[in-house]
C-alpha atoms as a PDB file:
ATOM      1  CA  UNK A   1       3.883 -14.487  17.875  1.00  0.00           C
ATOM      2  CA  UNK A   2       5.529 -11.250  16.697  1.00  0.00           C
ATOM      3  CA  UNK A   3       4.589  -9.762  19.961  1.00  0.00           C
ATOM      4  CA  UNK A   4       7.115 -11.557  21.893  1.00  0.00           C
ATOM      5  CA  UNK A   5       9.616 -11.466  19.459  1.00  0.00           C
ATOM      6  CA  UNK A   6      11.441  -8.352  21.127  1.00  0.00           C
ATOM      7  CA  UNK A   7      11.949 -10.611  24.196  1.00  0.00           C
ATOM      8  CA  UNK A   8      13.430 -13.401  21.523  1.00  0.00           C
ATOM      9  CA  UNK A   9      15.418 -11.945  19.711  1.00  0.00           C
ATOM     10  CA  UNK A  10      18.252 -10.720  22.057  1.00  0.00           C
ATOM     11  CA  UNK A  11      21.151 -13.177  20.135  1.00  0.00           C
ATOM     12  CA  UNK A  12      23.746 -12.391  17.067  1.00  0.00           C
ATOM     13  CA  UNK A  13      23.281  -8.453  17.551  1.00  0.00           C
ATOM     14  CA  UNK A  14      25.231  -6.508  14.932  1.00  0.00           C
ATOM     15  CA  UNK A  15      26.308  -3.054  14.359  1.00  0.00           C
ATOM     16  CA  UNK A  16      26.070  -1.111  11.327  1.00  0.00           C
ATOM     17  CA  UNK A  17      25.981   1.876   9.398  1.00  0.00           C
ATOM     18  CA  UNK A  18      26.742   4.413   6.820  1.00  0.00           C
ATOM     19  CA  UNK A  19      28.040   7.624   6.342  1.00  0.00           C
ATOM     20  CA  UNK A  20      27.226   9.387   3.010  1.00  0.00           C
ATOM     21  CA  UNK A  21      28.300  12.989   2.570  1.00  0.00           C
ATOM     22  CA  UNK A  22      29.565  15.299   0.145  1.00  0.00           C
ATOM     23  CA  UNK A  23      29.176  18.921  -1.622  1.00  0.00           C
ATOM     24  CA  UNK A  24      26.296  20.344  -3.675  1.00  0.00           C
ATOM     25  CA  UNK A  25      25.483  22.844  -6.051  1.00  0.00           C
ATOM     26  CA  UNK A  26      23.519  25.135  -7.436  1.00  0.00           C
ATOM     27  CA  UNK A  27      23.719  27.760 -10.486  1.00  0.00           C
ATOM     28  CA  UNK A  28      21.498  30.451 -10.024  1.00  0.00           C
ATOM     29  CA  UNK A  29      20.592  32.729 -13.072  1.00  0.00           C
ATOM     30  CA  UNK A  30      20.302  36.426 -12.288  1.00  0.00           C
ATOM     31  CA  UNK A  31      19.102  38.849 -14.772  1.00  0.00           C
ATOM     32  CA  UNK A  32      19.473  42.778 -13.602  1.00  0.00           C
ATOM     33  CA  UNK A  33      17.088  44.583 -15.771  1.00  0.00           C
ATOM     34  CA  UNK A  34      16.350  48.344 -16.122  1.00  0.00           C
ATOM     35  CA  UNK A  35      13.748  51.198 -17.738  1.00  0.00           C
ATOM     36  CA  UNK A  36      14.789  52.265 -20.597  1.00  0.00           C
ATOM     37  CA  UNK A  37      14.325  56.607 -20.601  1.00  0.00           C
ATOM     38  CA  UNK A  38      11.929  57.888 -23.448  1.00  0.00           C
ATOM     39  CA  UNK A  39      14.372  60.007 -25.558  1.00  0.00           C
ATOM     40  CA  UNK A  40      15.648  56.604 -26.515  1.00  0.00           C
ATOM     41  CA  UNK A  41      12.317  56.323 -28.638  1.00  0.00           C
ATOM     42  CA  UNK A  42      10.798  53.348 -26.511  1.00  0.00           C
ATOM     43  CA  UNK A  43       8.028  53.088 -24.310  1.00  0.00           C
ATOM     44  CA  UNK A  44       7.967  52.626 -20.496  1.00  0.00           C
ATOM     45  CA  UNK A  45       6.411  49.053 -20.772  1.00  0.00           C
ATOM     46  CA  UNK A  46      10.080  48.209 -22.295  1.00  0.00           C
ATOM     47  CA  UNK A  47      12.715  46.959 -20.550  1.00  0.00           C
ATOM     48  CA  UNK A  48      16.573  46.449 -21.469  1.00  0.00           C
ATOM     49  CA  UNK A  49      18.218  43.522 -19.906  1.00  0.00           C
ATOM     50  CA  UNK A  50      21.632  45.405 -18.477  1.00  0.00           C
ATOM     51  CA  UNK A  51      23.905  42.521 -16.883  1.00  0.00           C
ATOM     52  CA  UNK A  52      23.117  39.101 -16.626  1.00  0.00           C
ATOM     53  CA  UNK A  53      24.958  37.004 -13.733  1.00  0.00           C
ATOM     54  CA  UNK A  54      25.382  33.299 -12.821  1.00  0.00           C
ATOM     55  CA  UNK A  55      25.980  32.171  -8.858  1.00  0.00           C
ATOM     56  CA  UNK A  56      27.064  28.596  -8.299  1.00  0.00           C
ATOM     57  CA  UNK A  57      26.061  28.130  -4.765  1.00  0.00           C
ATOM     58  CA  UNK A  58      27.535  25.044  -2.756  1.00  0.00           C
ATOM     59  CA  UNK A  59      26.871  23.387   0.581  1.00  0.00           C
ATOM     60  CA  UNK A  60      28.103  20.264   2.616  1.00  0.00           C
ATOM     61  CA  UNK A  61      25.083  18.286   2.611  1.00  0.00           C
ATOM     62  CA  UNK A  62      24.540  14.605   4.622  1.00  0.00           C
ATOM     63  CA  UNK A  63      23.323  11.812   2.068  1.00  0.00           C
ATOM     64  CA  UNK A  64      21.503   9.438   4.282  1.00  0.00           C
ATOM     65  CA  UNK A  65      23.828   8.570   6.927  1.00  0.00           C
ATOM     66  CA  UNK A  66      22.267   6.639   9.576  1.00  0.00           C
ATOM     67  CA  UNK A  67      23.328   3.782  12.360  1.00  0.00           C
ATOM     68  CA  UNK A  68      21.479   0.356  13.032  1.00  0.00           C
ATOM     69  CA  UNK A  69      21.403  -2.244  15.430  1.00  0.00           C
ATOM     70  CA  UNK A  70      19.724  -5.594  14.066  1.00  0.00           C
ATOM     71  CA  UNK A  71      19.681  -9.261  15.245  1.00  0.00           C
ATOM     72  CA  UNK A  72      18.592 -12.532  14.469  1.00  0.00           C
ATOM     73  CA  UNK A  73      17.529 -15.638  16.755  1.00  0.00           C
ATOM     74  CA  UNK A  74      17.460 -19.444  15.535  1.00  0.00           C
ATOM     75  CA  UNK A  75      13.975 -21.081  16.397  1.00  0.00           C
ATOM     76  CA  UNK A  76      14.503 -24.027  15.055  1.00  0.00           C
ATOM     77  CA  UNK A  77      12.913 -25.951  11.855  1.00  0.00           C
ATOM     78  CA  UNK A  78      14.642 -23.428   9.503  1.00  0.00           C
ATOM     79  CA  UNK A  79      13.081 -20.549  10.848  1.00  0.00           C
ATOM     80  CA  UNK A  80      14.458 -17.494  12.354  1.00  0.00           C
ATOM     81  CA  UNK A  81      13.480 -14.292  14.371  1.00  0.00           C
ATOM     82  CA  UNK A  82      14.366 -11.114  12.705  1.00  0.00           C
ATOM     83  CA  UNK A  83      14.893  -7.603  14.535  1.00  0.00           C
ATOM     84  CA  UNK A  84      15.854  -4.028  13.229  1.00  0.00           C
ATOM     85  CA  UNK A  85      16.596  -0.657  15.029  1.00  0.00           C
ATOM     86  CA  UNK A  86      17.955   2.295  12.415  1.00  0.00           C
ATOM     87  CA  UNK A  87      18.466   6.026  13.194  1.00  0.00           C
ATOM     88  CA  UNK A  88      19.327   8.710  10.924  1.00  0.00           C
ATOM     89  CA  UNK A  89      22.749  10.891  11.552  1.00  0.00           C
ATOM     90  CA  UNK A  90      24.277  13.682  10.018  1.00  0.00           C
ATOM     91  CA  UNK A  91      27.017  14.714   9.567  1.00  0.00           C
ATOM     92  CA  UNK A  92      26.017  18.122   8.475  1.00  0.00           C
ATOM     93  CA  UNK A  93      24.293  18.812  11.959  1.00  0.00           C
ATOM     94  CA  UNK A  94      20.828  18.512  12.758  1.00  0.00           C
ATOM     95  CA  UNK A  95      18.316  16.794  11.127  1.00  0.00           C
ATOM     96  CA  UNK A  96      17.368  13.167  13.025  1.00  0.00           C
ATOM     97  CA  UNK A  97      15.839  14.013  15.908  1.00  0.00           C
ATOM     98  CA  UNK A  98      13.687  10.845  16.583  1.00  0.00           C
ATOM     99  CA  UNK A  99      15.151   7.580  17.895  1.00  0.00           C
ATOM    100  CA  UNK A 100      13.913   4.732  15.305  1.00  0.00           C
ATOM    101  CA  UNK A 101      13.167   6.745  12.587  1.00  0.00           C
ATOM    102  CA  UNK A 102      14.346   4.541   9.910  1.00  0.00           C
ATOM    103  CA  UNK A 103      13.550   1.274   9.045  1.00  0.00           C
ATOM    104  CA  UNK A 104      13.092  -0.687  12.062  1.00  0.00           C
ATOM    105  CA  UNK A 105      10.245  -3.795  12.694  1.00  0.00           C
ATOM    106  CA  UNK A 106      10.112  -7.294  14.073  1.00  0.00           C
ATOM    107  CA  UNK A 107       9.472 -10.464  12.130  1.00  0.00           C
ATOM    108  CA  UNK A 108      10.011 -14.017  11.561  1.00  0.00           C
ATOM    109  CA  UNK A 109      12.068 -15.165   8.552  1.00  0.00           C
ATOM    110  CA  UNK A 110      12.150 -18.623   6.708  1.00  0.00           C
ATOM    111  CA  UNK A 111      12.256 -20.832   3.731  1.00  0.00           C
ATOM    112  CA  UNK A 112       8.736 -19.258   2.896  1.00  0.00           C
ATOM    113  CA  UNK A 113      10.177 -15.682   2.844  1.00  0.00           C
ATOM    114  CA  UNK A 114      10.448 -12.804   5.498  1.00  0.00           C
ATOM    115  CA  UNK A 115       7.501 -11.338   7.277  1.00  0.00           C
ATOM    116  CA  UNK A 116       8.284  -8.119   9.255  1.00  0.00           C
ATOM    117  CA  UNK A 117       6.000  -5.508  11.163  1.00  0.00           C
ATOM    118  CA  UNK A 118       7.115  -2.357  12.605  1.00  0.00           C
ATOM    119  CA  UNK A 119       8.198   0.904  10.387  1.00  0.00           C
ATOM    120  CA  UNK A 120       8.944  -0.701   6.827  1.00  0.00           C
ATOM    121  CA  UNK A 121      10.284   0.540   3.763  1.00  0.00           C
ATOM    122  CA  UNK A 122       7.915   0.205   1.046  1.00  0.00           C
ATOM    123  CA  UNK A 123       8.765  -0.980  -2.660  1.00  0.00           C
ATOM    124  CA  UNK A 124       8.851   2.496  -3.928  1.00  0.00           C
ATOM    125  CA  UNK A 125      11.649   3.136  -1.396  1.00  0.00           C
ATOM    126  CA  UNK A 126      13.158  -0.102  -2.989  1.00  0.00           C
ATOM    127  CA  UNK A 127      13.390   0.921  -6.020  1.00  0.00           C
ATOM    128  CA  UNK A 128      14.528   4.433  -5.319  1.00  0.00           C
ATOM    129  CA  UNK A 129      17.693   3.198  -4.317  1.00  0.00           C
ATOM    130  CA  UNK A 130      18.742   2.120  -7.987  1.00  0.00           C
ATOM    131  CA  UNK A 131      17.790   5.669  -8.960  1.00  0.00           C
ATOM    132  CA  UNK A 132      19.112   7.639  -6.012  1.00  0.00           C
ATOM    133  CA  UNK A 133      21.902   5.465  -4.047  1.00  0.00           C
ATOM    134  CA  UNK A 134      23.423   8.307  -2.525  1.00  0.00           C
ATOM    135  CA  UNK A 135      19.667   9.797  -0.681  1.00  0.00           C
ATOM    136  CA  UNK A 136      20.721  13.297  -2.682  1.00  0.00           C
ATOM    137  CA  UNK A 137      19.807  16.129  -0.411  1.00  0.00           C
ATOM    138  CA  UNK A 138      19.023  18.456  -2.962  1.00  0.00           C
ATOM    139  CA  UNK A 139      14.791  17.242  -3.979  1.00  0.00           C
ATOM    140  CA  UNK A 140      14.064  20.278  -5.696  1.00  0.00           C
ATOM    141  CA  UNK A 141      17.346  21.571  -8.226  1.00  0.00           C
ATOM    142  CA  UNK A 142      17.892  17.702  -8.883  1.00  0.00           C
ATOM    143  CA  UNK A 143      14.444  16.337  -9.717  1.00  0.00           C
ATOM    144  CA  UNK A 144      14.807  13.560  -6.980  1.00  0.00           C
ATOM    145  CA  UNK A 145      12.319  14.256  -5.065  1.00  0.00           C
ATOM    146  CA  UNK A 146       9.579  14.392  -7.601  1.00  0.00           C
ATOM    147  CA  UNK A 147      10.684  10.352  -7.991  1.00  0.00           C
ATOM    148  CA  UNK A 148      10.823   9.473  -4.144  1.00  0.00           C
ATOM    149  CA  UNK A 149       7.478  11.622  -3.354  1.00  0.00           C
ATOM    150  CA  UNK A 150       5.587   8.079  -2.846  1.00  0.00           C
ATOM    151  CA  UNK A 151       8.815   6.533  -0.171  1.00  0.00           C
ATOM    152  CA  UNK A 152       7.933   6.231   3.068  1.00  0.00           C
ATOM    153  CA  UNK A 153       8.777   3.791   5.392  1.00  0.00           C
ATOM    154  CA  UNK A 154       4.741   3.393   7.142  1.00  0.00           C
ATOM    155  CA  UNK A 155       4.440   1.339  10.401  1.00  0.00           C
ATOM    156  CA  UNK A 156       2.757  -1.698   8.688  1.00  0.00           C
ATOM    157  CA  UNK A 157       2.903  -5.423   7.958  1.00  0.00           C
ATOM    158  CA  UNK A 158       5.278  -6.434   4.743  1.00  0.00           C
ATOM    159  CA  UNK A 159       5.856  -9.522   3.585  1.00  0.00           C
ATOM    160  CA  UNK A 160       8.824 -10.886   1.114  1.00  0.00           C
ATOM    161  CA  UNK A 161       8.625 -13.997  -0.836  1.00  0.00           C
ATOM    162  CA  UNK A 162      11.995 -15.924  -1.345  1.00  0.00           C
ATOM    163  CA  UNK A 163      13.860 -15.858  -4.643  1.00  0.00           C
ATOM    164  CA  UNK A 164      12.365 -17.912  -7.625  1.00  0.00           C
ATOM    165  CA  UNK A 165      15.169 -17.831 -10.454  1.00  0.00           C
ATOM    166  CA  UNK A 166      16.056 -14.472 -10.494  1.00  0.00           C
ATOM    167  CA  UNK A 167      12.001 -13.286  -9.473  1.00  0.00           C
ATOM    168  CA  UNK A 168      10.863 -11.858  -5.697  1.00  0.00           C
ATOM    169  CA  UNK A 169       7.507 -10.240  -4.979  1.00  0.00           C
ATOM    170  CA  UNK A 170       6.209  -8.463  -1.773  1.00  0.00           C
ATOM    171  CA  UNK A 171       3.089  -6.964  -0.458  1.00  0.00           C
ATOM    172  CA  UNK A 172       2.650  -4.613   2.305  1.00  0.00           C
ATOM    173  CA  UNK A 173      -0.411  -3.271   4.082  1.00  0.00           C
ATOM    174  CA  UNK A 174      -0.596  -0.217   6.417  1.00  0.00           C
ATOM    175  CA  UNK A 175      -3.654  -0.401   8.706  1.00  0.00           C
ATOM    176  CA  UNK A 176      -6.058   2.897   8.737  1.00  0.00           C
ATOM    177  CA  UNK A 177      -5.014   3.876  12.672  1.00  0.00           C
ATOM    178  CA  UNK A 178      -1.294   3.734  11.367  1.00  0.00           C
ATOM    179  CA  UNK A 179      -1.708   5.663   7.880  1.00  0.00           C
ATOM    180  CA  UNK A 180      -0.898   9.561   8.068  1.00  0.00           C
ATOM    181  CA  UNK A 181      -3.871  11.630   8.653  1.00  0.00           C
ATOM    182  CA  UNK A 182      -4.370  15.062   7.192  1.00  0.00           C
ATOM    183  CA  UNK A 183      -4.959  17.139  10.337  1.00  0.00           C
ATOM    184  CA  UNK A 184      -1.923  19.234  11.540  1.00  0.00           C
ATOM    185  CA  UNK A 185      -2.351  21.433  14.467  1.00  0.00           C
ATOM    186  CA  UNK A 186      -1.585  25.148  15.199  1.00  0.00           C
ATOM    187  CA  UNK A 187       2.083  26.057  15.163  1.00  0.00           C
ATOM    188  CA  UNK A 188       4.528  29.008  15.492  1.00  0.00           C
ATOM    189  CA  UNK A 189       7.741  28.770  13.260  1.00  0.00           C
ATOM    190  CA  UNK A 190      11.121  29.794  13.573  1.00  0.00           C
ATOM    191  CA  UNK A 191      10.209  33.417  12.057  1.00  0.00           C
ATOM    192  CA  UNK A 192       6.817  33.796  15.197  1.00  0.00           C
ATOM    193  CA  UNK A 193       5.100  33.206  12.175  1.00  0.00           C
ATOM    194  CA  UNK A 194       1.814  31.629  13.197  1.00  0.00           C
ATOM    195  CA  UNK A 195       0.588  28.853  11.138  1.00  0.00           C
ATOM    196  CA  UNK A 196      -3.509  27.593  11.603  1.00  0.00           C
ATOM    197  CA  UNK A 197      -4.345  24.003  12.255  1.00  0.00           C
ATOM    198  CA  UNK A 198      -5.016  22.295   8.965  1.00  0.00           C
ATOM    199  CA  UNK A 199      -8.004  19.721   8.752  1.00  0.00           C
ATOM    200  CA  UNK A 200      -8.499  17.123   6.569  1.00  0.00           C
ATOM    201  CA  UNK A 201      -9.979  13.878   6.057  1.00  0.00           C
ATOM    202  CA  UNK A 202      -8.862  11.195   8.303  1.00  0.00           C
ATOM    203  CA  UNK A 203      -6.060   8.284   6.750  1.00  0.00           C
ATOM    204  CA  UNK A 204      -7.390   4.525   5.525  1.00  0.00           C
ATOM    205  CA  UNK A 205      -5.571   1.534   5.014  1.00  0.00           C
ATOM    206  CA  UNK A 206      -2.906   1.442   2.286  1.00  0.00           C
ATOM    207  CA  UNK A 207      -2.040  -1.548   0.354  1.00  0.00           C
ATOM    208  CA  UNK A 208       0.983  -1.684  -1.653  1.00  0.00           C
ATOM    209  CA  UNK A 209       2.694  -4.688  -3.884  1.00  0.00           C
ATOM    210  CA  UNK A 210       6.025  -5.222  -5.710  1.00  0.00           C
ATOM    211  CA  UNK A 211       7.883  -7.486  -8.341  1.00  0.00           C
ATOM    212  CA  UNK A 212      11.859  -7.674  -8.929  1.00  0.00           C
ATOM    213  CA  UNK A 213      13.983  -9.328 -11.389  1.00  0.00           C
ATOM    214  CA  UNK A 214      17.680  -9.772 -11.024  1.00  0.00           C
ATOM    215  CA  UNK A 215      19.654 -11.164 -13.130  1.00  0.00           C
ATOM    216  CA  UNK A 216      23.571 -10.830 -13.633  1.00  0.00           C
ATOM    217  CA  UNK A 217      23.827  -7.248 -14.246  1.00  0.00           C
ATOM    218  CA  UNK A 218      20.140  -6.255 -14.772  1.00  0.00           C
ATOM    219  CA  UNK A 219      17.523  -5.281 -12.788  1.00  0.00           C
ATOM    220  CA  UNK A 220      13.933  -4.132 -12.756  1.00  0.00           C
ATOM    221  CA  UNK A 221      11.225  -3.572 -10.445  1.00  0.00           C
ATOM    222  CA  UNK A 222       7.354  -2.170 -10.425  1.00  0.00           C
ATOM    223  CA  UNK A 223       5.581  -1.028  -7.998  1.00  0.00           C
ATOM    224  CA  UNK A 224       1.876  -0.276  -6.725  1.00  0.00           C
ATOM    225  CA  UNK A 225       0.394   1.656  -4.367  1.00  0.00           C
ATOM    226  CA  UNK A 226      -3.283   1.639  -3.631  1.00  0.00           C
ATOM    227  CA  UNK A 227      -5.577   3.874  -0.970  1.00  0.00           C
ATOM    228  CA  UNK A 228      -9.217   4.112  -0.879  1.00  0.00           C
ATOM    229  CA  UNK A 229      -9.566   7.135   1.180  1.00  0.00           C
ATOM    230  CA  UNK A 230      -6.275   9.334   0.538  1.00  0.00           C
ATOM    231  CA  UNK A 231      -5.621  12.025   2.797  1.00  0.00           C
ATOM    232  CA  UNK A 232      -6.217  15.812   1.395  1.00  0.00           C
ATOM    233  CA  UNK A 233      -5.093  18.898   2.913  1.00  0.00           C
ATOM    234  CA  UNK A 234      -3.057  22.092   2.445  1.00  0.00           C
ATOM    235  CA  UNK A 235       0.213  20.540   1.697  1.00  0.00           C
ATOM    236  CA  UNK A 236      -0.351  18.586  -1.715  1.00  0.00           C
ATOM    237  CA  UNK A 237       1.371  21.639  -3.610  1.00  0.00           C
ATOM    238  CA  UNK A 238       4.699  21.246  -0.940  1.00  0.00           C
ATOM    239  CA  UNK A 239       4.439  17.330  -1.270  1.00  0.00           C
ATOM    240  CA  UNK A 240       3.666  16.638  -4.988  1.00  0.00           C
ATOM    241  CA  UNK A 241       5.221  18.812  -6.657  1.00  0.00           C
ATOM    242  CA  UNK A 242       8.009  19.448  -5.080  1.00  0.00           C
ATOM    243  CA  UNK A 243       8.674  16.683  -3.458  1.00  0.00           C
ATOM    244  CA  UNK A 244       8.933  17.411   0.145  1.00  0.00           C
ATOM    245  CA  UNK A 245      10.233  14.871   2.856  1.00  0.00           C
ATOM    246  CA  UNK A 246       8.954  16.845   5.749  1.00  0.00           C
ATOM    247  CA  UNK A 247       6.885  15.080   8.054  1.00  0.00           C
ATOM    248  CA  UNK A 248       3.651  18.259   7.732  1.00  0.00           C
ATOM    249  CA  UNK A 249       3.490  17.760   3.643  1.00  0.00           C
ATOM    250  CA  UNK A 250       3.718  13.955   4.240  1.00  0.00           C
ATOM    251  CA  UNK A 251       0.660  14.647   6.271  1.00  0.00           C
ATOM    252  CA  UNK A 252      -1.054  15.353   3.309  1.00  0.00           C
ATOM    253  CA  UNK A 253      -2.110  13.681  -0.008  1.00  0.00           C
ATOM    254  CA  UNK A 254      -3.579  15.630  -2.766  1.00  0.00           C
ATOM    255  CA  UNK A 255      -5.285  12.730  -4.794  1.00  0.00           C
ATOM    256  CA  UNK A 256      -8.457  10.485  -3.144  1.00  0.00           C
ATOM    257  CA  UNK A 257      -9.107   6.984  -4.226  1.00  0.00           C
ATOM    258  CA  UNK A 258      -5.720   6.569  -6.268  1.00  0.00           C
ATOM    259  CA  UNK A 259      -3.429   4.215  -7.909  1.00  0.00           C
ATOM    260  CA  UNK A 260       0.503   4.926  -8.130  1.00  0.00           C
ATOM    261  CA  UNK A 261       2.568   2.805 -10.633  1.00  0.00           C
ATOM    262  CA  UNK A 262       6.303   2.665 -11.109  1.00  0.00           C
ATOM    263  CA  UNK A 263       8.811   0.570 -13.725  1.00  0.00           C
ATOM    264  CA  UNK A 264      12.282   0.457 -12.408  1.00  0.00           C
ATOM    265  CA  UNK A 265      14.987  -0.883 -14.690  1.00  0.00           C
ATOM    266  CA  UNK A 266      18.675  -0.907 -15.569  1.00  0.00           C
END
């Protein structure tokens, strides 16, 4: 069925978008030190902090802007055809460089919830949003990233159960041909710096789950994450700990057989 929904769904098309920008910062600490001579009665292992500086620098970074196209067609007996197409932007220059690359998927939608398949955000990506509305572009000085090092929008199956009083759940699963493997071929950077192919062990299906609450002016989430086989390669340092979005370190995984847990609330 969801296989000919792109051939369905061509009725009540709408446009949309963001577009997020602003100014960061960072204050940098600089201490100048030097050796202190001997006739001052010290030894060389001694050092005497001179001047100590502070540099505040600033960019104009993007935030997440992106465009969308998505559409919905009536099939009768309260249930609908759902279709998505987003794309990142900047305004900053650069960045997006693959058509689709956000959320986009194909499903059917209905009094029993919202299935969709395609390139889906998962619930840690959910529940990022509370934390992080404005996508900060800054992972490392701000601490973000380390939070949104498990969102990823995987091509997968997801599916959304309606509201109950307040109370929504989901559960996603990304098949093993469609998880991120750890292998990374042979490159030459920006610098001619060459870079070796790294090999790892191949991906495995990944299951996640989720539970909301909403309720006036609360809300709170968790969500799981759960792969058999994770990937592990040369990355995990770049992706874990500091929380890189790049598509190499997503390659990567530095934990096998793991759980992830996250409580959301506010």
């Amino acid at each position: 069925v969801l296989s000919a929904l792109p051939l369905a769904a061509v009725a009540d098309v709408s446009l949309y978008g963001e577009i997020k920008a602003g100014v960061e910062g960072r204050n940098i600490q600089l201490q100048l030190t030097e050796q202190p001579s001997k006739a001052q009665g010290q030894t060389n292992n001694q050092v005497k902090v001179t001047k100590a500086k502070s540099r505040i620098r600033t960019k104009i970074s993007d935030f997440g802007s992106f465009i969308g196209f998505k559409g919905s067609e009536d099939l009768g007996d309260e249930l609908k055809a759902v279709w998505q197409l987003e794309q990142d932007v900047s305004v900053a220059g650069g960045g997006a460089t693959r058509w689709g690359n956000r959320e986009s998927f194909v499903g059917l939608a209905g009094e029993f919830g919202t299935l969709r398949a395609g390139r889906v955000a998962n619930q840690f990506d959910d529940a990022s949003q509370a934390i992080d509305p404005w996508d900060s572009n800054n992972d490392v000085a701000s601490q973000l990233g380390i939070f949104k090092r498990h969102d990823d929008m995987p091509v997968s199956v997801r599916y959304d159960s309606p509201d109950f009083s307040g109370f929504s759940g989901s559960v996603q699963f990304v098949p093993i041909q469609n998880s991120k493997s750890a292998y990374k071929p042979a490159y030459v950077d920006e610098k001619k710096m060459v870079h070796a192919a790294v090999v790892g062990k191949p991906g495995s299906d990944v299951y996640y789950a989720g539970l909301n609450y909403k309720n006036g002016g609360f809300a709170g989430s968790y969500a799981f994450k759960y792969a058999r086989h994770a990937n592990v390669g040369r990355d995990a340092f770049e992706l874990f700990l500091l929380g890189s979005t790049s598509d190499e370190a997503k390659g990567t995984d530095p934990l096998k057989n793991h759980q992830v847990h996250r409580l959301t609330g506010g």
